[in-house]
C-alpha atoms as a PDB file:
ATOM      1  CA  UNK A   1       5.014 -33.305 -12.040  1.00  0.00           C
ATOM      2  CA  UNK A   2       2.089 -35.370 -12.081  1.00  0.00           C
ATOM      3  CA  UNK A   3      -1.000 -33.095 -10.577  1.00  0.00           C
ATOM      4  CA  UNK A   4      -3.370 -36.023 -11.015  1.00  0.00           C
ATOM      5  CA  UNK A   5      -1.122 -37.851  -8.336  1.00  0.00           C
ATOM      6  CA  UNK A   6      -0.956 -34.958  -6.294  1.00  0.00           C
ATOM      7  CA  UNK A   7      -4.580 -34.105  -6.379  1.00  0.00           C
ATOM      8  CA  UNK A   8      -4.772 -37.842  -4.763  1.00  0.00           C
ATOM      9  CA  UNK A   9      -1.900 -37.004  -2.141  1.00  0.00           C
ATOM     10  CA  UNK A  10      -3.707 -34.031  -0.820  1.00  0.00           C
ATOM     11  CA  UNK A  11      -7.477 -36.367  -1.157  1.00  0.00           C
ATOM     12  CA  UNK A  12      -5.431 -39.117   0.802  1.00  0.00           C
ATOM     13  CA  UNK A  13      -4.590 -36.765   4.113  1.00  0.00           C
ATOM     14  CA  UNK A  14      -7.838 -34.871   3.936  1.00  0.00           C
ATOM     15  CA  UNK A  15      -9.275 -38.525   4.291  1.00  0.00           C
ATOM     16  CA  UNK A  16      -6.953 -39.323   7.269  1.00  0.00           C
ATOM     17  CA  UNK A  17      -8.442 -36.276   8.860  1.00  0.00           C
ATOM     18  CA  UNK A  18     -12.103 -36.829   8.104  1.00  0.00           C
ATOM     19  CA  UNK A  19     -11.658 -40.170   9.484  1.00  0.00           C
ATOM     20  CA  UNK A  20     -10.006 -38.745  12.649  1.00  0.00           C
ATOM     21  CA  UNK A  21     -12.242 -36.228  13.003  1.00  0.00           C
ATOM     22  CA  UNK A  22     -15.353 -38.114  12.700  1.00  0.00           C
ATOM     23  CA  UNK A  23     -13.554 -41.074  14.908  1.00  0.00           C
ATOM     24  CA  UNK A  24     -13.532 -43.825  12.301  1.00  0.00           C
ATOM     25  CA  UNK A  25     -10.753 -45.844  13.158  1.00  0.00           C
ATOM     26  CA  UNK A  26     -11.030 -48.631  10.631  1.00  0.00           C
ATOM     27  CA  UNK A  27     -11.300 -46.367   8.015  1.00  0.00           C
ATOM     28  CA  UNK A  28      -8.556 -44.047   9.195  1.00  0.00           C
ATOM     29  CA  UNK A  29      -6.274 -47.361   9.934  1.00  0.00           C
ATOM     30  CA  UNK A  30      -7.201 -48.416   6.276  1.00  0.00           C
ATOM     31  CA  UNK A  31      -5.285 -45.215   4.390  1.00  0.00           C
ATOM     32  CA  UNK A  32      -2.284 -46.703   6.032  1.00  0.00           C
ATOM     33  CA  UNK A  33       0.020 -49.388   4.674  1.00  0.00           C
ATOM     34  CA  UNK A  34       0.291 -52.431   6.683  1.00  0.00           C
ATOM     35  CA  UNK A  35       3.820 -51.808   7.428  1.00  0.00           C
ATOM     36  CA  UNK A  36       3.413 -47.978   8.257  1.00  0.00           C
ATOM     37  CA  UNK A  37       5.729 -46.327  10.223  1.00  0.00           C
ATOM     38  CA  UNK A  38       4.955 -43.753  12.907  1.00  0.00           C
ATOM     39  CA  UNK A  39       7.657 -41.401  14.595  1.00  0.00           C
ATOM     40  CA  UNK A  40       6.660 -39.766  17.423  1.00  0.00           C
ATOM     41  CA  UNK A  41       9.112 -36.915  19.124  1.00  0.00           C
ATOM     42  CA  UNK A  42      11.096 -38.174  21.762  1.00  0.00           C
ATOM     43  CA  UNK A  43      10.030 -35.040  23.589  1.00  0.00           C
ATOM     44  CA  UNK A  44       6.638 -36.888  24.648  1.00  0.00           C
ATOM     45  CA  UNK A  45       6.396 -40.361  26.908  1.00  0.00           C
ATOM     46  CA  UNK A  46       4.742 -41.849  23.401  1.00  0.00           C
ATOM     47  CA  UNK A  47       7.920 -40.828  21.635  1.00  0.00           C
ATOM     48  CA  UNK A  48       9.721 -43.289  19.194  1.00  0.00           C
ATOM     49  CA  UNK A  49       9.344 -45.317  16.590  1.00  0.00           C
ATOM     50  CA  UNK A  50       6.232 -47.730  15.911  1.00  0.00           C
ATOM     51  CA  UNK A  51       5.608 -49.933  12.896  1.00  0.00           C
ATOM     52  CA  UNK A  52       2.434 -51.724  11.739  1.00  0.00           C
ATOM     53  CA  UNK A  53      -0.819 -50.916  12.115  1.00  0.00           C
ATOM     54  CA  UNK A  54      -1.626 -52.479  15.533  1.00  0.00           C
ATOM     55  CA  UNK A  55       1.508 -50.301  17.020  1.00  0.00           C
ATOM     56  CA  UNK A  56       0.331 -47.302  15.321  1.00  0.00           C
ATOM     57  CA  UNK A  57      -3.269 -47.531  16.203  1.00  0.00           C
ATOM     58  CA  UNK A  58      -2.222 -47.977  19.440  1.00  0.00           C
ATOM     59  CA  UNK A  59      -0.512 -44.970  19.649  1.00  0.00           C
ATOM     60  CA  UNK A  60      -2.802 -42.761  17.894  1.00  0.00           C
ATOM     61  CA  UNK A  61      -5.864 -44.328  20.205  1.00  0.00           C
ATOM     62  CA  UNK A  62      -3.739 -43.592  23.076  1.00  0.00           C
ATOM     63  CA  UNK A  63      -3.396 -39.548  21.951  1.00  0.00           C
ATOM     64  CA  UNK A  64      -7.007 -39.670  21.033  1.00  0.00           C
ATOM     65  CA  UNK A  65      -7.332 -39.660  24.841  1.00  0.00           C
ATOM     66  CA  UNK A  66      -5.310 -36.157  25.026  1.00  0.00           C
ATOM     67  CA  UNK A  67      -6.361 -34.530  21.697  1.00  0.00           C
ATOM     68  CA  UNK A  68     -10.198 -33.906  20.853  1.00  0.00           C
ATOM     69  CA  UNK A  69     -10.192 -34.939  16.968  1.00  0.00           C
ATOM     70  CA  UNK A  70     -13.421 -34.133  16.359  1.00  0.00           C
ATOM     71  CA  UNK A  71     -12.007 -30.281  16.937  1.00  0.00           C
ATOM     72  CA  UNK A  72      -8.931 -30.951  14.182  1.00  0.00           C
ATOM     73  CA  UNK A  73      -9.236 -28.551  11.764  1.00  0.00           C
ATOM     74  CA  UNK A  74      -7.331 -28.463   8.356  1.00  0.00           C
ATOM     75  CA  UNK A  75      -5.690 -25.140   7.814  1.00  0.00           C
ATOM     76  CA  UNK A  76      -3.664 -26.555   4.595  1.00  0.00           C
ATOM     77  CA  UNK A  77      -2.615 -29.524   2.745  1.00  0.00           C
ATOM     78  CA  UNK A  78       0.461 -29.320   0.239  1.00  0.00           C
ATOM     79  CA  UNK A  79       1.986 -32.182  -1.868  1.00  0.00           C
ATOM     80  CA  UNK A  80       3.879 -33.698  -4.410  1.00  0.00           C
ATOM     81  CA  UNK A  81       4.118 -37.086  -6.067  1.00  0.00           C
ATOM     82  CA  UNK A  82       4.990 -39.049  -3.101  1.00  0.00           C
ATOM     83  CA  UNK A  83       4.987 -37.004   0.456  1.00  0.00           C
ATOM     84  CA  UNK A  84       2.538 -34.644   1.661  1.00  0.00           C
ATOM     85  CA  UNK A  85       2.800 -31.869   4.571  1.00  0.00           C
ATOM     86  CA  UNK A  86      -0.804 -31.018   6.739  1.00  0.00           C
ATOM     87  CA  UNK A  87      -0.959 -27.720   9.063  1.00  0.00           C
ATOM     88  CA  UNK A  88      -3.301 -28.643  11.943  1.00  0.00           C
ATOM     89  CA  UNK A  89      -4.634 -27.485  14.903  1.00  0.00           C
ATOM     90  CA  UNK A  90      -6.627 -29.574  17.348  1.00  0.00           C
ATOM     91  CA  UNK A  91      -8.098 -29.316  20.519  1.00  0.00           C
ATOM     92  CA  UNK A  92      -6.517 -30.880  24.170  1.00  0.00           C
ATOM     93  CA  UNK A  93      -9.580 -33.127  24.977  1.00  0.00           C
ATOM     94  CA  UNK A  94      -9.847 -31.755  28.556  1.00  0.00           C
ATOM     95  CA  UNK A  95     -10.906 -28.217  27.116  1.00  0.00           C
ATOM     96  CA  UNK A  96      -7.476 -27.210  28.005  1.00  0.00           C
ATOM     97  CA  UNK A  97      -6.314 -25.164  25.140  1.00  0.00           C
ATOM     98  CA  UNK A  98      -5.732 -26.369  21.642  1.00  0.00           C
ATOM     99  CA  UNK A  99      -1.815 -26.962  19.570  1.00  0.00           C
ATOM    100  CA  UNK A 100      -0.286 -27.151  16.331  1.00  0.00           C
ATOM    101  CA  UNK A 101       0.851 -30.079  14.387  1.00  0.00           C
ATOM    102  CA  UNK A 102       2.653 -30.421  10.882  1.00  0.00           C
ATOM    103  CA  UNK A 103       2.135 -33.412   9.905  1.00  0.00           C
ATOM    104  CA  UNK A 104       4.240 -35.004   7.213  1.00  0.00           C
ATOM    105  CA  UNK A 105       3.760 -38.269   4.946  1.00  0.00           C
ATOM    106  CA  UNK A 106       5.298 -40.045   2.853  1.00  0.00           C
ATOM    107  CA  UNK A 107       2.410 -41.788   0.514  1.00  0.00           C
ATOM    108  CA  UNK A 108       3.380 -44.794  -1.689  1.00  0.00           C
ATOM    109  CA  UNK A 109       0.267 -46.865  -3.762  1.00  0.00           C
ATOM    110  CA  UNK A 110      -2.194 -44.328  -2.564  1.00  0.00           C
ATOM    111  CA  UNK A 111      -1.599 -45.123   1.082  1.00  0.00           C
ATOM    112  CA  UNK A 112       0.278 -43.526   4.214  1.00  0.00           C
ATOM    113  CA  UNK A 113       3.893 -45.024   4.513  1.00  0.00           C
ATOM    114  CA  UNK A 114       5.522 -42.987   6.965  1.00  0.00           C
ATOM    115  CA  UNK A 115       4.333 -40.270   9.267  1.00  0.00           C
ATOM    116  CA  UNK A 116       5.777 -37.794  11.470  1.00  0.00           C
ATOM    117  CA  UNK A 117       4.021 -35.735  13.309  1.00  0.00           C
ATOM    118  CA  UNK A 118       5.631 -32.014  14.961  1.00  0.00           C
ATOM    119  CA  UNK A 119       3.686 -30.419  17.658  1.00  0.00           C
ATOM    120  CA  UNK A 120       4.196 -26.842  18.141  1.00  0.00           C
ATOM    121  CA  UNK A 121       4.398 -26.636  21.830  1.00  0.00           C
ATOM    122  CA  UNK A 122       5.333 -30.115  23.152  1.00  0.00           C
ATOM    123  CA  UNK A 123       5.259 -29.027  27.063  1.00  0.00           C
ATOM    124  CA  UNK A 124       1.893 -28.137  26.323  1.00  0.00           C
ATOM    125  CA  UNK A 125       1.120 -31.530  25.093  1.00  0.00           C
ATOM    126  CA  UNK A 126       2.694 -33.261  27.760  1.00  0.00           C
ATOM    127  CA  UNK A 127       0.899 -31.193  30.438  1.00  0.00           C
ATOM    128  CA  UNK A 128      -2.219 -31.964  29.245  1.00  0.00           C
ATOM    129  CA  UNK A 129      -1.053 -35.945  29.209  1.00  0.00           C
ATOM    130  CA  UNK A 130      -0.304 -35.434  32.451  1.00  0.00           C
ATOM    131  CA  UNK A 131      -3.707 -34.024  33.274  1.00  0.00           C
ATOM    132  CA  UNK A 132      -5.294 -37.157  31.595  1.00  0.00           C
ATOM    133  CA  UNK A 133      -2.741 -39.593  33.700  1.00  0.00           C
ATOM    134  CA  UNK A 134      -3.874 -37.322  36.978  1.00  0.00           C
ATOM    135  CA  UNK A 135      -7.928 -37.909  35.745  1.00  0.00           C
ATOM    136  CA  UNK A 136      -7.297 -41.501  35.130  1.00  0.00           C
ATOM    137  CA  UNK A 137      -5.378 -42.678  37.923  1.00  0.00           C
ATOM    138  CA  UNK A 138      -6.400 -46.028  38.520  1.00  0.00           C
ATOM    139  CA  UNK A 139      -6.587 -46.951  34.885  1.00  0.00           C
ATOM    140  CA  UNK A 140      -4.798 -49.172  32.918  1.00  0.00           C
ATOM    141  CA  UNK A 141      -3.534 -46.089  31.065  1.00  0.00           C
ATOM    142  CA  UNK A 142       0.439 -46.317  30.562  1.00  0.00           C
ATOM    143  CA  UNK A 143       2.112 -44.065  27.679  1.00  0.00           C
ATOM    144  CA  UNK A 144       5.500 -45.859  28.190  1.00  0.00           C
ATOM    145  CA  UNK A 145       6.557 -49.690  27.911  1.00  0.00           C
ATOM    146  CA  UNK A 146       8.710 -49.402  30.153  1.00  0.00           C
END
């Protein structure tokens, strides 16, 4: 196994996470390939499949209205030569309550290829989307295409 490469695996999410944390999205969009691929759980109205950066961004702004990420917190990082798995916990942006994620990545050239995010409790998640939809009525918010 090559720990050098891993060492850079682990630096690569705990980048993703500064960046979220501290709300830099061109940075945090950067540490992705331009052809990344985000699947979201079916569970929540942003589930499916998204591909590029504009897609992606647009999802991850979109939960950025629902989760507080300057409250994500790191609890572990683990990797190997070409994925990586993050424990997380994060805040619901209306002071809510706070969930789990695992995160895991599939890294390729030093960047993000593929994510897929689990959250713990997903009814939690969705009730507090459905809090934000209920605050913003009147917006241009929509979490589905359809």
């Amino acid at each position: 196994m090559n720990l050098k490469l891993v060492r850079e695996n682990q630096q690569l999410l705990a980048s993703i996470y500064d960046s979220a944390r501290s709300g830099d999205w061109e940075v945090l969009l950067g540490l992705f390939d331009p052809g990344v691929v985000l699947y979201e759980s079916e569970a929540l109205p942003v589930g499916g499949t998204y591909r590029g950066i504009d897609e992606v961004g647009a999802v991850l702004a979109r939960l950025s209205t629902v989760l507080d990420g300057g409250s994500l917190e790191v609890e572990y990082i683990c990797a190997d030569e070409h994925h990586a798995v993050a424990s997380l916990r994060v805040r619901f942006a209306d002071g809510s309550g706070e969930t789990r994620i695992s995160e895991h990545v599939t890294i390729r050239d030093g960047v993000a290829v593929e994510l897929r995010p689990f959250y713990w409790d997903t009814d939690a998640v969705n009730a507090a989307i459905e809090r934000a939809d209920t605050s913003e009525s009147g917006s241009n918010t929509r979490w589905t295409d359809d």
